[in-house]
N, C-alpha and C. Protein backbone atom coordinates (compact mmCIF):
# COMPACT_ATOMS: atom_id res chain seq x y z
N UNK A 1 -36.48 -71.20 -79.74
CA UNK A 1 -36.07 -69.89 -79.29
C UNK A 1 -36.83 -69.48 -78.03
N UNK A 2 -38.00 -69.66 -78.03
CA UNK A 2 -39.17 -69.74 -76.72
C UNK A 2 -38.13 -69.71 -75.57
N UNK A 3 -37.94 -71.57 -75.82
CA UNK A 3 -37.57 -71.83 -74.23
C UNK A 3 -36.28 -71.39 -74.41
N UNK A 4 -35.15 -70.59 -74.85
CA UNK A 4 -33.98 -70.45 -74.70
C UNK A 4 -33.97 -68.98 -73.87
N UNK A 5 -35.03 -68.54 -74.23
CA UNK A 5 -35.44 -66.92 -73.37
C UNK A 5 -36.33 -67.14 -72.50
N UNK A 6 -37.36 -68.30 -72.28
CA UNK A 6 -37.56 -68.67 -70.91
C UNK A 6 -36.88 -69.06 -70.30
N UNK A 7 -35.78 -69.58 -70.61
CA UNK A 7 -34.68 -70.29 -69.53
C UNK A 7 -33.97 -69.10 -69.25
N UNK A 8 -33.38 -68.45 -69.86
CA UNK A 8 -32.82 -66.94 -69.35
C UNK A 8 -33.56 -66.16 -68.45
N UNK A 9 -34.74 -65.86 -68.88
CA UNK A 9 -35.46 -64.80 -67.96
C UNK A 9 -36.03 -65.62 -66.32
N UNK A 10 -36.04 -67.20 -66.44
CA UNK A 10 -35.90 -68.01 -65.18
C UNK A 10 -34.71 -68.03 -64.32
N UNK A 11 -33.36 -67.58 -65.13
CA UNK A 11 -32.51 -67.51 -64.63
C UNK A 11 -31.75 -66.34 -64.14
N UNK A 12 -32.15 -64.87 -64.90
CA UNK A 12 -32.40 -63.79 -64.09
C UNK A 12 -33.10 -63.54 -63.19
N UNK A 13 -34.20 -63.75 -62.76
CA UNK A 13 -34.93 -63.88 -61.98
C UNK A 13 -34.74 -64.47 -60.68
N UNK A 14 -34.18 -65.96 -60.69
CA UNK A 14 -33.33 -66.70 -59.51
C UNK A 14 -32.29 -66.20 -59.37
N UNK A 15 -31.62 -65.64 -59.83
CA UNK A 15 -30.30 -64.94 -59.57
C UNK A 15 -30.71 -63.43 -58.73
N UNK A 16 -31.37 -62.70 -59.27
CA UNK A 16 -32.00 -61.40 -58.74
C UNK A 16 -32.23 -61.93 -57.23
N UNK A 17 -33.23 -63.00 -56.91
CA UNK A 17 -34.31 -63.25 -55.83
C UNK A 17 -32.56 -64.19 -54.58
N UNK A 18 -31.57 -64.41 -55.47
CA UNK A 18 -30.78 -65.16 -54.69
C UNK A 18 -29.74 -63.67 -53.89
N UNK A 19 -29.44 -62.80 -55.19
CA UNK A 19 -29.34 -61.34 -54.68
C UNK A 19 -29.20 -61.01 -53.28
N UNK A 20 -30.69 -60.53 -53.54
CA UNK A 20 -31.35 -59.62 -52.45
C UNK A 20 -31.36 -60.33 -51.40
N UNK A 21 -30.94 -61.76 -50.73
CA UNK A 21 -30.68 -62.32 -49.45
C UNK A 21 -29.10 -62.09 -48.94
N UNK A 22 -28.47 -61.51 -49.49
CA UNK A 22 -26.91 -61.52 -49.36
C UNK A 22 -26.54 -60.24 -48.60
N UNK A 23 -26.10 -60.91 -47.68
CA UNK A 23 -25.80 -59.40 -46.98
C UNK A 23 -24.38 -59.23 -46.27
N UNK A 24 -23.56 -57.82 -46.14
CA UNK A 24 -22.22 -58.17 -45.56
C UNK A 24 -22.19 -56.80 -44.62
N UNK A 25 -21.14 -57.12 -43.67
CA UNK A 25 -21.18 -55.90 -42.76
C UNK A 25 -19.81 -55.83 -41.85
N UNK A 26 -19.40 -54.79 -41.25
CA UNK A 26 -18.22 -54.94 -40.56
C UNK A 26 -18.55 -53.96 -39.18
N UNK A 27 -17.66 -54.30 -38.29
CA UNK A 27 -18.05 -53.65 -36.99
C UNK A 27 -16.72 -53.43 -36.22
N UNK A 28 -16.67 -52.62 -35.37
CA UNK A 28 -15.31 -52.35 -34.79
C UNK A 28 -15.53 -51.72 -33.50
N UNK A 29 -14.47 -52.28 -32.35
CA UNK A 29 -15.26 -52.05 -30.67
C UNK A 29 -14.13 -52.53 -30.00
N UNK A 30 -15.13 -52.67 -28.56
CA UNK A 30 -13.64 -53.12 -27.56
C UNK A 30 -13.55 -54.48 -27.53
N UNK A 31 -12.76 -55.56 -27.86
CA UNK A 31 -12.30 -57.12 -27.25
C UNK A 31 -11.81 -56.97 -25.86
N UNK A 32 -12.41 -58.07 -24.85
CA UNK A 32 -11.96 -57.93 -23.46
C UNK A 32 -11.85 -59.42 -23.20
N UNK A 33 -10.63 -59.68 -23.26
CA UNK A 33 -10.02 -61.11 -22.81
C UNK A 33 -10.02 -61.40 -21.16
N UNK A 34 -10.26 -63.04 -21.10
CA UNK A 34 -10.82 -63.04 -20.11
C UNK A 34 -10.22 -64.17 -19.10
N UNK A 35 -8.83 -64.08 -18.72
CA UNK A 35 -8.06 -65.29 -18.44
C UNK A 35 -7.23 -64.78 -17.26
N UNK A 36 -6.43 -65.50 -16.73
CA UNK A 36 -5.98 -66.10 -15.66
C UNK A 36 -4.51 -64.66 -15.59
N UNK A 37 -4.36 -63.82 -14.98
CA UNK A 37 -2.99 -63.22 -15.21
C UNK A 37 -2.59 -62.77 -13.54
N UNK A 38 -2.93 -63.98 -13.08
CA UNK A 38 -2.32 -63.35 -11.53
C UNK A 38 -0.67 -64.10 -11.58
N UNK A 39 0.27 -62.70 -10.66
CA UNK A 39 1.81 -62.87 -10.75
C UNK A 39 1.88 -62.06 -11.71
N UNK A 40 1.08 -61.21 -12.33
CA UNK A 40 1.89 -60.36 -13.31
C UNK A 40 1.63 -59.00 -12.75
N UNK A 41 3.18 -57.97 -13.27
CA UNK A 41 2.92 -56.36 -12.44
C UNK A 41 2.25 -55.76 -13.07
N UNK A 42 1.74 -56.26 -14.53
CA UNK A 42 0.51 -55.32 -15.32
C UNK A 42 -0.11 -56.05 -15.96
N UNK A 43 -1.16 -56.00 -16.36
CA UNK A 43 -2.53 -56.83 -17.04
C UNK A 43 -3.03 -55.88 -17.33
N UNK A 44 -3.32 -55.63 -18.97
CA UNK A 44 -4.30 -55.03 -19.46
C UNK A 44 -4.86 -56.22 -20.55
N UNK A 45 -5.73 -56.40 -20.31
CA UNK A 45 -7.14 -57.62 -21.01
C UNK A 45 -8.11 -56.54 -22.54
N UNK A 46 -7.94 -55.50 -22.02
CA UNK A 46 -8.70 -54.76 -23.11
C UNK A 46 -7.71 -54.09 -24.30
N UNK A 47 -8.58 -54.07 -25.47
CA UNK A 47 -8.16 -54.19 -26.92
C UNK A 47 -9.14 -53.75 -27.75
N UNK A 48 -8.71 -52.69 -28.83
CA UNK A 48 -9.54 -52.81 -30.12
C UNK A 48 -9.80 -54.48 -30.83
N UNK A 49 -11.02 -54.63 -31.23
CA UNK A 49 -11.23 -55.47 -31.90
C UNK A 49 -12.15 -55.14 -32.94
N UNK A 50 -12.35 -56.07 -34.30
CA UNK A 50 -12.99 -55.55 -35.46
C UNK A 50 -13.50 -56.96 -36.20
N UNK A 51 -14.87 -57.21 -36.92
CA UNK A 51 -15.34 -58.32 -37.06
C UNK A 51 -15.70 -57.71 -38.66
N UNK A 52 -15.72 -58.88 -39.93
CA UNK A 52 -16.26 -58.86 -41.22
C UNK A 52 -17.06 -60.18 -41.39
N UNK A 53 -18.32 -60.06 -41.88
CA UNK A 53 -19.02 -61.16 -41.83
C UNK A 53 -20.23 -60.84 -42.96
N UNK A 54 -20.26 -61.94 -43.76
CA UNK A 54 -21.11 -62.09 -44.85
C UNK A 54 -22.50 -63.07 -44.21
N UNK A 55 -23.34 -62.97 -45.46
CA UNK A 55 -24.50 -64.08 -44.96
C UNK A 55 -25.84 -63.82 -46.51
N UNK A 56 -26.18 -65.63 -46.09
CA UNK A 56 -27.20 -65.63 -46.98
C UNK A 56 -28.52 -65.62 -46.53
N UNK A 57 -29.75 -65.03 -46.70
CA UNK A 57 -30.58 -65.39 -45.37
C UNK A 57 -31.81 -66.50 -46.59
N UNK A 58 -32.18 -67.53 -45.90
CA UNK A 58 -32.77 -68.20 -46.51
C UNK A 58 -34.53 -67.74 -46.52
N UNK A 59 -34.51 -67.78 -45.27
CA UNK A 59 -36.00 -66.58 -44.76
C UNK A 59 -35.60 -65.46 -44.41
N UNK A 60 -36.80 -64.82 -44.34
CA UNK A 60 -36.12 -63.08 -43.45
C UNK A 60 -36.12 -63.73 -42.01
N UNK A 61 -36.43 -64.35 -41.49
CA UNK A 61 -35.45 -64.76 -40.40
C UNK A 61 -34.77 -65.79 -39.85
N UNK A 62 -33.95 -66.44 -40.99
CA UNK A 62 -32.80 -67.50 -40.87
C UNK A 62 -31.96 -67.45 -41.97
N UNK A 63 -30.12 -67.33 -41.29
CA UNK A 63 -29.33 -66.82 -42.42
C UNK A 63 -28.05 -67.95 -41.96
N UNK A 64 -27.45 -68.20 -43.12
CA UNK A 64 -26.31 -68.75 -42.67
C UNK A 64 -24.68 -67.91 -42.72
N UNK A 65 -24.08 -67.46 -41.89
CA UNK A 65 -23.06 -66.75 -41.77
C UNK A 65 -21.68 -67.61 -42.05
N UNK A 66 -20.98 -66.24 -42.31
CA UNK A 66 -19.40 -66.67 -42.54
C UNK A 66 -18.66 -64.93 -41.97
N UNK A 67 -17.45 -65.19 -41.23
CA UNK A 67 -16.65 -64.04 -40.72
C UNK A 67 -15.74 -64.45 -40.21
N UNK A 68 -14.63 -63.27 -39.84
CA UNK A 68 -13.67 -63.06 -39.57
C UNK A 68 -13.86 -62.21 -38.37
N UNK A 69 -12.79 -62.39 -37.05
CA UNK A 69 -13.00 -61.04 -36.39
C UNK A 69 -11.25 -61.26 -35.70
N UNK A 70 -11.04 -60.23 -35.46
CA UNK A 70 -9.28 -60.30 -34.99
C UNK A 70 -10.14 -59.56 -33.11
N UNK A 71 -9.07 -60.08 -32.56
CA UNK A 71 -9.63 -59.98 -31.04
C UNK A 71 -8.91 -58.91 -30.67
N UNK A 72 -7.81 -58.15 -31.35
CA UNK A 72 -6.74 -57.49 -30.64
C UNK A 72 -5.84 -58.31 -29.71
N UNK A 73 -5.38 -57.54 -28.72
CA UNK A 73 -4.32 -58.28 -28.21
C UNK A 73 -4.24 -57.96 -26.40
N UNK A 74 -3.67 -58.63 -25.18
CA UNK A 74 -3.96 -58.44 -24.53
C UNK A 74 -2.66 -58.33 -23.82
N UNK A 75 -2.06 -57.23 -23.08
CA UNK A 75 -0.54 -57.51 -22.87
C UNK A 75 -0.55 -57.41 -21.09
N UNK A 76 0.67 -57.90 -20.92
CA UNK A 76 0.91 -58.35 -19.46
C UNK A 76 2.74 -57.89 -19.45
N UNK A 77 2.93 -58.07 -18.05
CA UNK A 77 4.82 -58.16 -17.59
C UNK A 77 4.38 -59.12 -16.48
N UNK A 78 5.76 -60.07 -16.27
CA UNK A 78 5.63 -60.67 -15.65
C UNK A 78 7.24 -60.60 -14.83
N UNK A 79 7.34 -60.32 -13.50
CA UNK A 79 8.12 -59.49 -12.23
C UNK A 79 9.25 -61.19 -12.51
N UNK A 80 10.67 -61.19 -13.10
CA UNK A 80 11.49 -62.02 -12.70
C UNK A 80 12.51 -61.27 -11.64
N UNK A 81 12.49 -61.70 -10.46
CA UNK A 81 13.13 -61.33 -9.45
C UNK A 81 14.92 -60.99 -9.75
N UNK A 82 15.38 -60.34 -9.27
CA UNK A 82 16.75 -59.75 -9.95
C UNK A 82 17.11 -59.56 -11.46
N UNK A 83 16.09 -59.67 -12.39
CA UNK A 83 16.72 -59.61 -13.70
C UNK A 83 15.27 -58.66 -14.43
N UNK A 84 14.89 -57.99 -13.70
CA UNK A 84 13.62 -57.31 -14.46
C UNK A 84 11.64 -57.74 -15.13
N UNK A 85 11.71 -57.16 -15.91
CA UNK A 85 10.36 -57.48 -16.58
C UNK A 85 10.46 -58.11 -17.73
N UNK A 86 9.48 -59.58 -18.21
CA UNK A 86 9.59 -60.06 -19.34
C UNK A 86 8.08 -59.49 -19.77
N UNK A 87 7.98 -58.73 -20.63
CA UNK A 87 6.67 -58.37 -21.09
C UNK A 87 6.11 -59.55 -22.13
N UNK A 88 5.02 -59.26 -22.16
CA UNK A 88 4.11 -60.60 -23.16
C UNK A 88 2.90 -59.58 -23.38
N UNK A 89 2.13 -60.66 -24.62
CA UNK A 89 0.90 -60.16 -25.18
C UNK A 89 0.45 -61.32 -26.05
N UNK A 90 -0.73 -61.68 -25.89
CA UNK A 90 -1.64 -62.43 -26.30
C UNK A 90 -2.79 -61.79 -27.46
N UNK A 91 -2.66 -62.38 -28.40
CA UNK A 91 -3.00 -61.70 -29.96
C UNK A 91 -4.10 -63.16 -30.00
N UNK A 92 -5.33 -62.50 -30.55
CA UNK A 92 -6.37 -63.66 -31.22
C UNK A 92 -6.92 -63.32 -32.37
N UNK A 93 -7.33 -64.22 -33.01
CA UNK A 93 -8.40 -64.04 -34.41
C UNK A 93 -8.88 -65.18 -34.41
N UNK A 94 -9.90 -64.94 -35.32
CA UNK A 94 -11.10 -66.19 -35.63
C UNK A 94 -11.49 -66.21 -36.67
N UNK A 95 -12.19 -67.31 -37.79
CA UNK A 95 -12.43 -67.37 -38.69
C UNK A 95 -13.72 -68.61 -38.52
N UNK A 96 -15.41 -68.27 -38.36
CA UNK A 96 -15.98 -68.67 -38.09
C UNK A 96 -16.93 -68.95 -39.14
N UNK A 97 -18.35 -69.72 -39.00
CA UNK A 97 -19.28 -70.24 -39.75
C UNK A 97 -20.64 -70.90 -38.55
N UNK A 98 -21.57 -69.91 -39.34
CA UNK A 98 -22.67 -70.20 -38.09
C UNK A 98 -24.07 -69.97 -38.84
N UNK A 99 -25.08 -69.95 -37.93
CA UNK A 99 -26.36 -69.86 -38.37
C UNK A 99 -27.20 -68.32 -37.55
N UNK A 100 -27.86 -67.45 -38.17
CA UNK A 100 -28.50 -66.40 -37.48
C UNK A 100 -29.43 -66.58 -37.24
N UNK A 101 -30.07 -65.56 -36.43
CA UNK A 101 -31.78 -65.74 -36.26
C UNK A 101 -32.44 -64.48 -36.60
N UNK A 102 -33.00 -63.66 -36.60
CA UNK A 102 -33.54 -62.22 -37.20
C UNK A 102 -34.39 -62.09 -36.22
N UNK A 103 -35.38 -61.36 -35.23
CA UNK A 103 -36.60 -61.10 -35.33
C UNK A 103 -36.55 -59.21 -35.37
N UNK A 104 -37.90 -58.48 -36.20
CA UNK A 104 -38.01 -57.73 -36.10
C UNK A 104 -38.63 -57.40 -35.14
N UNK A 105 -38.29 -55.98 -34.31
CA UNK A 105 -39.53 -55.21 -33.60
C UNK A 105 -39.52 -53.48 -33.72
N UNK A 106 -40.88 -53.46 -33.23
CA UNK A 106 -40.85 -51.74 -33.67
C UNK A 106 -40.33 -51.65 -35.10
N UNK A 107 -40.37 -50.12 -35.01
CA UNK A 107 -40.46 -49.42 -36.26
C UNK A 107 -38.92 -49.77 -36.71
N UNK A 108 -38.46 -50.06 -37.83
CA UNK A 108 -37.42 -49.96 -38.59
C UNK A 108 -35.74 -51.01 -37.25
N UNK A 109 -36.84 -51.45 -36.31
CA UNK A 109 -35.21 -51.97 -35.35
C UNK A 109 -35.79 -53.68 -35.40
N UNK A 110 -34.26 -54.42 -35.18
CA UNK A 110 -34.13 -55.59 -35.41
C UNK A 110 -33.25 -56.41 -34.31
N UNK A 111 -33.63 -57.60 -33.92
CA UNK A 111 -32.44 -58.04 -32.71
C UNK A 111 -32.04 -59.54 -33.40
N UNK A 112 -30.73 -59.78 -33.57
CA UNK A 112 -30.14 -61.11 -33.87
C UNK A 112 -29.34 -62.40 -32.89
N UNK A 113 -29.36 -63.22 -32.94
CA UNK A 113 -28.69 -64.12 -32.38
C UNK A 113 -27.87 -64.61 -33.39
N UNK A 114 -26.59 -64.76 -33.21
CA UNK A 114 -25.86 -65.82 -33.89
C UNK A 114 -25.25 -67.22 -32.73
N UNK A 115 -25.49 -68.20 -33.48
CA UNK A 115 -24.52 -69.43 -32.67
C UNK A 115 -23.81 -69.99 -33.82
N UNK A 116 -22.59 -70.50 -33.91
CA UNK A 116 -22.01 -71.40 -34.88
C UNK A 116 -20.48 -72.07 -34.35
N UNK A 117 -19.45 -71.82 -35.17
CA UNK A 117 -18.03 -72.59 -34.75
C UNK A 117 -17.10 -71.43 -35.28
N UNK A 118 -16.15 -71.66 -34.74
CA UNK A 118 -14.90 -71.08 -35.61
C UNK A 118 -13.79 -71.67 -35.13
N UNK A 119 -12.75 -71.62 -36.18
CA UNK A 119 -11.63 -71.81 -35.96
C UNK A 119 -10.62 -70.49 -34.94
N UNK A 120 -9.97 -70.49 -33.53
CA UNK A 120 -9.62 -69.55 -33.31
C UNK A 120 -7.86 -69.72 -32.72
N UNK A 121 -7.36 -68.39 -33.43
CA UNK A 121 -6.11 -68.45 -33.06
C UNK A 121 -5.51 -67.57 -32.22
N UNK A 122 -4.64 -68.23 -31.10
CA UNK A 122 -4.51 -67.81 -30.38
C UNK A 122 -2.36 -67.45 -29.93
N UNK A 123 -1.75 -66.49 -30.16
CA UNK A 123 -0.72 -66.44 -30.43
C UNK A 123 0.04 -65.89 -28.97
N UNK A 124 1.22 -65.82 -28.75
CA UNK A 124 1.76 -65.62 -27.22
C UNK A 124 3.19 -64.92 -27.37
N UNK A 125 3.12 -64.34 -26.99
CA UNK A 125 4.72 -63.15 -27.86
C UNK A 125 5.21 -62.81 -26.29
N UNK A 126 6.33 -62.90 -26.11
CA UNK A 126 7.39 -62.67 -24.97
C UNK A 126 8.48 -61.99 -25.44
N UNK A 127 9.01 -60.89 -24.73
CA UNK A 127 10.26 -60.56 -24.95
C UNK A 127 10.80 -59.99 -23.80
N UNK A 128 12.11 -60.39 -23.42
CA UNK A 128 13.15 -59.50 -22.25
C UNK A 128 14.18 -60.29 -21.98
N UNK A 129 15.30 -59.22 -21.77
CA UNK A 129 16.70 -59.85 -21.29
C UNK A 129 17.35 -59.74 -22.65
N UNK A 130 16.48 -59.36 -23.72
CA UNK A 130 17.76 -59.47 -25.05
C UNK A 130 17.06 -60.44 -25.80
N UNK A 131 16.20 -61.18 -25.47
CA UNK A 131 15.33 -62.32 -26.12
C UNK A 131 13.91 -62.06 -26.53
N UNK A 132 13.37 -62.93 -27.51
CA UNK A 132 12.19 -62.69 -27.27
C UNK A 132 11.44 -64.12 -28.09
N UNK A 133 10.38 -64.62 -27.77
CA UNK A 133 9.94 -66.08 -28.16
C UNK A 133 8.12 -65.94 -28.63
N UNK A 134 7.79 -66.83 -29.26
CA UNK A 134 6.48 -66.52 -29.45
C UNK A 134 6.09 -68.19 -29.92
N UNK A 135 4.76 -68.52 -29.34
CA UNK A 135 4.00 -69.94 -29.51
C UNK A 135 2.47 -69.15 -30.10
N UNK A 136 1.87 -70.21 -30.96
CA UNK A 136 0.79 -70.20 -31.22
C UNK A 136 0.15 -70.90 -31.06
N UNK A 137 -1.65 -71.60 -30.86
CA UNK A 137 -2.35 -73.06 -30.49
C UNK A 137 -3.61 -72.26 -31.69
N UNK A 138 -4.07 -73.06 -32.28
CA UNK A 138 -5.28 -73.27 -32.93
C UNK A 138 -6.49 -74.14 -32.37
N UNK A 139 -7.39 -73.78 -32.05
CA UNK A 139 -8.60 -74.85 -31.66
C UNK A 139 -9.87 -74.30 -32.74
N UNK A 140 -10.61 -75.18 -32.72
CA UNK A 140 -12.18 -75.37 -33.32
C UNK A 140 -13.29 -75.48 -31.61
N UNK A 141 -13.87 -73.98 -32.00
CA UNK A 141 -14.58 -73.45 -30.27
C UNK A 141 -16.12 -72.72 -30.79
N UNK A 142 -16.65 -72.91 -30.06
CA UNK A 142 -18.27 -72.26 -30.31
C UNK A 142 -18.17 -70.99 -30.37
N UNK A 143 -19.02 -69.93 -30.86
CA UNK A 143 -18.99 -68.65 -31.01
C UNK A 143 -20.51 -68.15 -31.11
N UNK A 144 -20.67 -67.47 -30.59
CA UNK A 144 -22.18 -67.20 -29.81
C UNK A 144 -22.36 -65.71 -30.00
N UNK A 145 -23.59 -64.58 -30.03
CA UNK A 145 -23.66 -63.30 -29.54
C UNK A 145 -24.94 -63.04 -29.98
N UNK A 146 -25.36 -61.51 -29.86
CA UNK A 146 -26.64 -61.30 -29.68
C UNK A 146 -26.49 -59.45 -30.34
N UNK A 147 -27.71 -59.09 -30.91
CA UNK A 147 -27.58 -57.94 -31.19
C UNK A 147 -28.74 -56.99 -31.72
N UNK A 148 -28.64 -55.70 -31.78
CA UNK A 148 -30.04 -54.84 -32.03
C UNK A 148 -29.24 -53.89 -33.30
N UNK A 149 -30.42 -53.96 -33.97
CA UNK A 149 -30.30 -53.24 -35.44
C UNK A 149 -31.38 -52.00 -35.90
N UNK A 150 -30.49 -51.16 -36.44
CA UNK A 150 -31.95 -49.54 -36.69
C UNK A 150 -30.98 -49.69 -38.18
N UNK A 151 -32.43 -49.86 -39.34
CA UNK A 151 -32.22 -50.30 -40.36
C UNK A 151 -32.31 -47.86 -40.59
N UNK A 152 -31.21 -47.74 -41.56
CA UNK A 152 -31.20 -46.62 -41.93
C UNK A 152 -32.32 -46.34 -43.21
N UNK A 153 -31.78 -47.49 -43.91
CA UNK A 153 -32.93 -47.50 -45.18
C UNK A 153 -33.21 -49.02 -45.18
N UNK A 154 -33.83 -49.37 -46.83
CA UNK A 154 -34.05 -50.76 -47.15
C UNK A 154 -32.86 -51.53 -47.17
N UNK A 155 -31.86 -51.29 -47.33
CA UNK A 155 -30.36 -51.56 -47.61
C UNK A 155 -29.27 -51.86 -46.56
N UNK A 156 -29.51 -50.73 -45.54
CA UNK A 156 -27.98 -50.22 -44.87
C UNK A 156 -29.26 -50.15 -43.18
N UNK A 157 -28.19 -50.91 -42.54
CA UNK A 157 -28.37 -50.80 -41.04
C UNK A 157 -27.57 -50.72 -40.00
N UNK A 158 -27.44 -49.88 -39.09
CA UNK A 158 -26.52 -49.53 -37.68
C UNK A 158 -26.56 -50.77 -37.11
N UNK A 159 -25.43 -51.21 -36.51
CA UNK A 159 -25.58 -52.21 -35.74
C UNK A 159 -24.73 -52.15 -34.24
N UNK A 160 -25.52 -52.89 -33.00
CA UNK A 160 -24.73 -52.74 -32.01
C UNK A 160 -24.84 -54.43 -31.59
N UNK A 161 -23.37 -54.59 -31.28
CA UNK A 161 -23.70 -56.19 -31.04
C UNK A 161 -22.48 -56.70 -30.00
N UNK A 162 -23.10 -57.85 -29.47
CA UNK A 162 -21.85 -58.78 -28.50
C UNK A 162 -21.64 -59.94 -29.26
N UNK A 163 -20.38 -59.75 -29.06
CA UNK A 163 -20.13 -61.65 -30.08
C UNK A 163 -18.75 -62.20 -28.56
N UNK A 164 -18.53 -63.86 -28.74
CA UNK A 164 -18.07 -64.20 -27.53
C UNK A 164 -17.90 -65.64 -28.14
N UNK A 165 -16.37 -66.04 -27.41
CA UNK A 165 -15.90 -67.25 -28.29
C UNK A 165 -14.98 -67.61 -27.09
N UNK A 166 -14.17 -68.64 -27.30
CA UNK A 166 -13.19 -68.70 -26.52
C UNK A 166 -12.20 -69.89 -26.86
N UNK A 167 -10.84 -69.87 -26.15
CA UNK A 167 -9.86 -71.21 -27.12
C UNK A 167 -8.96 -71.49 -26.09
N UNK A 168 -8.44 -72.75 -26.10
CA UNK A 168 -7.18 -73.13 -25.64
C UNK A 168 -5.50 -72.63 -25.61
N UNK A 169 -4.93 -72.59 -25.02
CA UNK A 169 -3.62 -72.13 -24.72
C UNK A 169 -3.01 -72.70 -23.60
N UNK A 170 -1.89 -73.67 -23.87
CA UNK A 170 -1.34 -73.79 -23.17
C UNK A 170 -1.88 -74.77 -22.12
N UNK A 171 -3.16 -75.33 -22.35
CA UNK A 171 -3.96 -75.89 -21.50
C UNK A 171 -5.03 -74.85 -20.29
N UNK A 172 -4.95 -73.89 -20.93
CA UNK A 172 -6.05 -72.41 -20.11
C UNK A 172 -6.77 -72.22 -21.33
N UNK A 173 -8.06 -72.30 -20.70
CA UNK A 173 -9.26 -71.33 -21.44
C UNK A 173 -8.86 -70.38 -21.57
N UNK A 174 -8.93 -69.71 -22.74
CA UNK A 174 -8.90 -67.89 -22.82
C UNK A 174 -10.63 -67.70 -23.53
N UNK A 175 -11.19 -66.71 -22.66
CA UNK A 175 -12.34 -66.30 -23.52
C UNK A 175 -11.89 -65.08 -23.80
N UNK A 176 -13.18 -64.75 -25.04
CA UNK A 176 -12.83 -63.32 -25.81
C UNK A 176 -14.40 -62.64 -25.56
N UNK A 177 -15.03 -61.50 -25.23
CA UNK A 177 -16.05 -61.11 -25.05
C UNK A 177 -15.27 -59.92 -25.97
N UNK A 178 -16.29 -59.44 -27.60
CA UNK A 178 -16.00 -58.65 -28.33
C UNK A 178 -17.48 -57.25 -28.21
N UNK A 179 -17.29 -56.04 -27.97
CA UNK A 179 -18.86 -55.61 -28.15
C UNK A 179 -18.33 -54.20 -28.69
N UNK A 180 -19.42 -54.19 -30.03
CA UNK A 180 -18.68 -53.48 -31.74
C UNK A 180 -19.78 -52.84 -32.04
N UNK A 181 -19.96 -51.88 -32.59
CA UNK A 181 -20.63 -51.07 -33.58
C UNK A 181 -20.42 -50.91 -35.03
N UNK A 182 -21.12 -51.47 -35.56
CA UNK A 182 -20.86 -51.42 -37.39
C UNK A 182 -21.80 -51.83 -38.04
N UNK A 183 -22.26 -51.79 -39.53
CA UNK A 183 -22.90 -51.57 -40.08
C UNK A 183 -23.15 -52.85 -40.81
N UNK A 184 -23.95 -52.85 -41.64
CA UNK A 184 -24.83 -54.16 -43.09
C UNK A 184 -25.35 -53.73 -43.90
N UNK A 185 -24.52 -54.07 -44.67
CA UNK A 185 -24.93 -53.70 -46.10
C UNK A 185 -26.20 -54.93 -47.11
N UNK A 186 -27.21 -55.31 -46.94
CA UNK A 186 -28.02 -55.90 -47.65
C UNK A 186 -28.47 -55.52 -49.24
N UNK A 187 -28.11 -56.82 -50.14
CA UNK A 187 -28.07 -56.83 -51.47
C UNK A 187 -29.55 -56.93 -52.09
């Protein structure tokens, strides 16, 4: 009976201590796409964008991440001579996996690095004349950013951050430069 309640109370214990490294948070800001749109009569590159991202931290300062962030969308017209405007818009998301870095400074503030991969998708929507067509490309692309944290309590912290990725289309780089304000919730 001993060891059947030492093995339990060993195993509350690792479970508790595995806990309190778990942390999740979401953020929401401007996406500013960053590609090629000359020949078109309008280009707008800027977009709401919004990121969800979990993590385990193994030290207090090294964590391994997992997230999501949708890029918004970036729309354009493009001038066909005697027959009008074909409007378009370029839609992204990502679904990534990376490693953090932590360091604290000062009172209660914190600055992070993330580098890792994600999968990112990149979608292409056209419509005019009565028509309208849409292509998508998937690539596997690095995802990088940097950020400062004012912890509210032991738990919950403000966050301001840049995150930055980028993917194929069509044979064009598109980069995404995302910069969000949102919060972490630590378990």
């Amino acid at each position: 009976m001993k060891k059947i309640a030492f093995g339990l109370a060993a195993f509350a214990l690792s479970a508790a201590a595995f806990a309190q490294n778990i942390y999740v948070g979401g953020a929401v800001g401007q996406a500013r796409y960053d590609f090629d749109c000359s020949g078109s009569s309008s280009c707008d590159k800027n977009d709401t964008g919004a990121k969800v991202f979990g993590g385990y931290k193994f030290t207090p300062n090294i964590a391994v991440e997992a997230s999501y962030a949708n890029f918004g969308k970036a729309k354009f017209g493009v001038p066909v001579p005697g027959f009008g405007v074909v409007n378009g818009d370029l839609k992204g998301e990502g679904f990534g996996a990376g490693v953090a870095f932590f360091a604290p400074f000062g009172n209660d503030f914190s600055g992070v690095a993330r580098l890792g991969v994600a999968s990112n998708k990149f979608k292409l929507s056209a419509s005019g004349f009565g028509a309208s067509a849409s292509q998508s490309e998937t690539n596997t692309e690095a995802t990088y950013g940097l950020g400062v944290s004012y912890n509210l309590t032991k738990q919950v912290s403000i966050d301001l951050a840049w995150d930055g990725t980028r993917g194929k289309f069509q044979g064009d780089t598109v980069k995404v430069n995302m910069f969000t304000l949102g919060a972490t919730y630590s378990f």
